[in-house]
Protein backbone atom coordinates (compact mmCIF):
# COMPACT_ATOMS: atom_id res chain seq x y z
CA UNK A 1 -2.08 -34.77 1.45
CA UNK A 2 0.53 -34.06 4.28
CA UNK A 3 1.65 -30.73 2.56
CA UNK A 4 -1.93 -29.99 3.10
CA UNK A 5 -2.37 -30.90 6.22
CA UNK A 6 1.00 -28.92 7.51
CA UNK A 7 -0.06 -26.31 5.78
CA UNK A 8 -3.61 -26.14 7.12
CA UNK A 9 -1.94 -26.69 10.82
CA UNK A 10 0.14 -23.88 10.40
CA UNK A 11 -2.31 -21.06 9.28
CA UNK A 12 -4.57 -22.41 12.16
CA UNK A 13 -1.82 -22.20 14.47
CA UNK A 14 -0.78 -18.47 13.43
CA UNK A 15 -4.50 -17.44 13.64
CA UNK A 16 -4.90 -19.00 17.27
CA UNK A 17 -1.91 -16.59 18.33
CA UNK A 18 -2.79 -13.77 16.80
CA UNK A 19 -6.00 -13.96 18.49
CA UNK A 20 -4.72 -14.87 21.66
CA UNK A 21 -1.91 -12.75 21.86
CA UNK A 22 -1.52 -10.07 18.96
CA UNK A 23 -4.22 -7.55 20.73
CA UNK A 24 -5.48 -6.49 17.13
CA UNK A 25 -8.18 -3.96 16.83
CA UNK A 26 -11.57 -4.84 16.02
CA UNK A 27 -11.27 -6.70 12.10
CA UNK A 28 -8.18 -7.23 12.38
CA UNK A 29 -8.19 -10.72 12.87
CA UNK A 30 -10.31 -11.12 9.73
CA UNK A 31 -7.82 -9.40 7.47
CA UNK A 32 -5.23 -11.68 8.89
CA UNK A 33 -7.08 -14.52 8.03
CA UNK A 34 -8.04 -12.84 4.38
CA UNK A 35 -4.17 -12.41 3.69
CA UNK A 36 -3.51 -16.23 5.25
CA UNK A 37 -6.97 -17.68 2.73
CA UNK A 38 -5.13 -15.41 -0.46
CA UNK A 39 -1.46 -17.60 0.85
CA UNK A 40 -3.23 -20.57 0.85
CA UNK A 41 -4.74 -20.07 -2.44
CA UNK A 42 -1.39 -18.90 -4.17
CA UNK A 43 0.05 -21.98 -2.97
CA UNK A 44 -3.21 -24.51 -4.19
CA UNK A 45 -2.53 -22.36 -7.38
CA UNK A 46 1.15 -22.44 -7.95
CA UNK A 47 2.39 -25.36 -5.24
CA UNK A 48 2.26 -28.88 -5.44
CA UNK A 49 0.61 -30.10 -2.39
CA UNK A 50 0.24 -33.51 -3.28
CA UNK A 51 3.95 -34.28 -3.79
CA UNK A 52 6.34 -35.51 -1.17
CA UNK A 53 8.30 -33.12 0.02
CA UNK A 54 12.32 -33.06 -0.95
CA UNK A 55 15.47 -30.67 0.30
CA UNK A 56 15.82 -27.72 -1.85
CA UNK A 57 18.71 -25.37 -1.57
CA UNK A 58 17.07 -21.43 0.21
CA UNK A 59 16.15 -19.27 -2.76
CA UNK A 60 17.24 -15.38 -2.81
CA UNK A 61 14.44 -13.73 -1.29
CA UNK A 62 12.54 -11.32 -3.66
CA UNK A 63 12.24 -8.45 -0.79
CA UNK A 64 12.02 -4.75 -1.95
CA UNK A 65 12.56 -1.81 -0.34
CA UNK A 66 10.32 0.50 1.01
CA UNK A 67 7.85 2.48 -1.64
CA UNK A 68 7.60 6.07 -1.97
CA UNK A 69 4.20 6.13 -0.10
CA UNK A 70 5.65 3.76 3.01
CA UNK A 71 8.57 6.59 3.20
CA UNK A 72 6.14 9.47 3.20
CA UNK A 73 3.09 8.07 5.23
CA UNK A 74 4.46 9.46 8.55
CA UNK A 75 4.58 13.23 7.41
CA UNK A 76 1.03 12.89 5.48
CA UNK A 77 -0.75 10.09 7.81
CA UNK A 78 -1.47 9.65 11.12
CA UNK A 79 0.41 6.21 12.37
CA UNK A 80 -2.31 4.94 14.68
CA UNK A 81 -5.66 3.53 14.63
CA UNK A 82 -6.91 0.59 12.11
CA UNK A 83 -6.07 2.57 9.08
CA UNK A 84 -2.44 2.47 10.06
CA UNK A 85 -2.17 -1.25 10.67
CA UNK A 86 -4.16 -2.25 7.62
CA UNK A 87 -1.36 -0.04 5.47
CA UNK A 88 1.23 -1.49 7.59
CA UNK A 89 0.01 -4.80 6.48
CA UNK A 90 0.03 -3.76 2.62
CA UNK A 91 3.19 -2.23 2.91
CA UNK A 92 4.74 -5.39 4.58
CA UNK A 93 3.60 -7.60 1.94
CA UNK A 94 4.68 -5.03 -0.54
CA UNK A 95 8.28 -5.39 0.58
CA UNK A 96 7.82 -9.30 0.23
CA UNK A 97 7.26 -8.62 -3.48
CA UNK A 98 3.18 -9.55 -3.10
CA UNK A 99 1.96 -6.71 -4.72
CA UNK A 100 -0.92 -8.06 -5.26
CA UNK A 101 -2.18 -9.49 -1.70
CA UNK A 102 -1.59 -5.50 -0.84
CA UNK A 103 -4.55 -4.82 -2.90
CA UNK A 104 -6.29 -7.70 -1.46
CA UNK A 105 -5.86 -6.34 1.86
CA UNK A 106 -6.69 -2.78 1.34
CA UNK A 107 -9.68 -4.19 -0.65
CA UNK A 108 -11.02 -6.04 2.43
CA UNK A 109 -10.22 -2.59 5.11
CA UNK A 110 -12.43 -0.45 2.65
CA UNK A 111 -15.09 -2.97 2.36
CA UNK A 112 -15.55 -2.44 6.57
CA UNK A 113 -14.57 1.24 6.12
CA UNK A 114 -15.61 2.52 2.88
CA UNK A 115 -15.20 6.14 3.51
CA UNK A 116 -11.54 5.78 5.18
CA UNK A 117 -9.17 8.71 3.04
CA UNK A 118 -6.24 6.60 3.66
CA UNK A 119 -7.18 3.63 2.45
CA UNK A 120 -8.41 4.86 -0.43
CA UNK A 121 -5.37 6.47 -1.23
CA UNK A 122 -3.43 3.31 0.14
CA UNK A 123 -4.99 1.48 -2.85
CA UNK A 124 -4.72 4.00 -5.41
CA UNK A 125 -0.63 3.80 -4.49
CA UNK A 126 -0.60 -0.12 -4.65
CA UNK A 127 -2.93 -0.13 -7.93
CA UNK A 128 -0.06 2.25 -9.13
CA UNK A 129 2.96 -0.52 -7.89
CA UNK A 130 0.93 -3.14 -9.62
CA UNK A 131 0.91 -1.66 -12.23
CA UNK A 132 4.31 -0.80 -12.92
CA UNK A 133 4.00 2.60 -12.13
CA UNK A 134 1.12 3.17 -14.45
CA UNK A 135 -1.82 5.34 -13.58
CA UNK A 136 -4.82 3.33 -14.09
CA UNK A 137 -8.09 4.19 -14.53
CA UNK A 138 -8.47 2.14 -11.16
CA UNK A 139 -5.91 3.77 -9.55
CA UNK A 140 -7.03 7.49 -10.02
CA UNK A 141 -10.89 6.39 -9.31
CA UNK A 142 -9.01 5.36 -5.62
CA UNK A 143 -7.30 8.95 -5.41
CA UNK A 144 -10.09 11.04 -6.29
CA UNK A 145 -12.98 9.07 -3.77
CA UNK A 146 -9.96 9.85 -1.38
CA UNK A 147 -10.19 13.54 -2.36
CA UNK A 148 -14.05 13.42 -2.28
CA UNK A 149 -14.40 11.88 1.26
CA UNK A 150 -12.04 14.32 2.64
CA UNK A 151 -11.20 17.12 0.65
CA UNK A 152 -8.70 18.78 3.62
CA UNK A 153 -6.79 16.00 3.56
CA UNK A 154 -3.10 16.81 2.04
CA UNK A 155 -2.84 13.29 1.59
CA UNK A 156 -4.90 12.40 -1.47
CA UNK A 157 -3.19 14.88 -3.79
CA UNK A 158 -0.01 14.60 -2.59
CA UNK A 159 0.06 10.45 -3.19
CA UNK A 160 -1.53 11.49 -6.19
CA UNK A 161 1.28 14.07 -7.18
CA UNK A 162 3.46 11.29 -6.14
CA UNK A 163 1.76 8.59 -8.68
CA UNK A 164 1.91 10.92 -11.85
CA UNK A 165 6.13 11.77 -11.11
CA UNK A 166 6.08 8.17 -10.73
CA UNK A 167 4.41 7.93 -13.94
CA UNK A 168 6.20 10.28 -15.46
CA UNK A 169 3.49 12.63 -16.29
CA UNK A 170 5.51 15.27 -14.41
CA UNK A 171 3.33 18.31 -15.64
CA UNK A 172 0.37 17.04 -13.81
CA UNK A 173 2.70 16.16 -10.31
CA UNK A 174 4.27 19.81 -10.87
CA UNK A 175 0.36 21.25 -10.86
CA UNK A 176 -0.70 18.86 -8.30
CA UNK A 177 1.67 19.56 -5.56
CA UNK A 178 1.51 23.59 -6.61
CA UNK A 179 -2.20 23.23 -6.22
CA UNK A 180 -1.78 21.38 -2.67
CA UNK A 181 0.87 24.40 -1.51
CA UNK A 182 -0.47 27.26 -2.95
CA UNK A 183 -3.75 26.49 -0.47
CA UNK A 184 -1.50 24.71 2.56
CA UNK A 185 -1.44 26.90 5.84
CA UNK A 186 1.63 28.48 6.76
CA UNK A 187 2.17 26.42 9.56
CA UNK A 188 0.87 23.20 7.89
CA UNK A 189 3.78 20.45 9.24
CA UNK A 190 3.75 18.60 5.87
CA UNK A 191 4.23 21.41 3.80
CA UNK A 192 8.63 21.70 4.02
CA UNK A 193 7.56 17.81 2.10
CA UNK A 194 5.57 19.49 -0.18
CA UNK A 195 7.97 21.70 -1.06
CA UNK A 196 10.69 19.60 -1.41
CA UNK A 197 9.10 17.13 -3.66
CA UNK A 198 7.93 19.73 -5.79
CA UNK A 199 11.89 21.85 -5.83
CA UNK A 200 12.92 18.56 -7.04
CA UNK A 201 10.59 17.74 -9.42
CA UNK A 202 11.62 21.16 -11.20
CA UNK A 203 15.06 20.04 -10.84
CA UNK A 204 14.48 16.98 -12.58
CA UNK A 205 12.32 18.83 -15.24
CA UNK A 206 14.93 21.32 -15.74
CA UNK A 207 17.73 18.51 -16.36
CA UNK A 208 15.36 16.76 -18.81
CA UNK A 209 14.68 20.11 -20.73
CA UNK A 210 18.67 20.47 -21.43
């Protein structure tokens, strides 16, 4: 009963400061509190809150670095807004190893902004993670409602280039990213990333090919 108690006192207590002090935009607050519910139900599901509590020696922490989409958000996405904070928020617990409260989180920003590009993509690159790299038939349904909502946007194929090399479906990232370049503007500030991904991705095809 304690463990329950502390625990309830503490997601409280983070919740009261975030509110107070964490100047989150509008719904932010309620995606905090769906990623603290989706902690609290991990650790009803896997914890033992009814035991006394005992010493136990600090356990490696499972933290991973950051994913190909984190590293290329900044060249393909704008920062600011919302948007940016919810994918901040999956990213961070991506790098905790909690693949799965990323999708939770993007799940809950599309349900207050369904036609939000980013987050669509967002989700079709953490369905991908969760996946093991696999493209699901979740995952590309996420990339191509990106693509529909806004079909200028270089970030939906790109991410989606990006999820087939991850894949390893390299033929479809090779037409992808050709597809995304042969109709980017000349002055287009994502396009050197573009082009680099895709030199690369020859590269790589090349070496297989020998």
């Amino acid at each position: 009963m304690m463990g329950w108690l502390i625990l309830l006192f503490l997601a409280g207590l983070v919740l009261a400061a975030l509110w107070k002090f964490g100047r989150l935009p509008k719904g932010g607050l309620e995606l905090v509190g769906a990623a603290l519910f989706l902690g609290i139900a991990g650790y009803a599901w896997q914890g033992s809150p009814g035991m006394a509590g005992s010493p136990t020696p600090p356990r490696e922490q499972s933290k991973q670095p950051d994913s190909a989409f984190a590293t290329s958000r900044p060249v393909m996405m704008s920062m600011m807004g919302s948007d940016a904070q919810v994918l901040d928020m999956a990213d961070a617990f991506h790098r905790q190893g909690l693949d799965a409260y990323s999708i939770a989180v993007l799940r809950t920003g599309l349900e207050k902004k369904p036609r939000s590009a980013d987050l669509w993509v967002g989700l079709g690159n953490a369905l991908v993670v969760y996946g093991g790299g696999l493209m699901s038939p979740a995952a590309r349904l996420a990339f191509d409602r990106a693509a529909a909502i806004a079909p200028d946007h270089p970030g939906p194929p790109f991410f989606l280039g990006l999820a087939f090399a991850q894949a390893g479906q390299l033929d479809r990232a090779e037409a992808t990213w050709q597809a995304l370049l042969d109709k980017a503007p000349a002055d287009a500030p994502w396009r050197e990333e573009v082009q680099s991904r895709l030199t690369q991705l020859r590269a790589q095809q090349m070496g297989m090919g020998q």
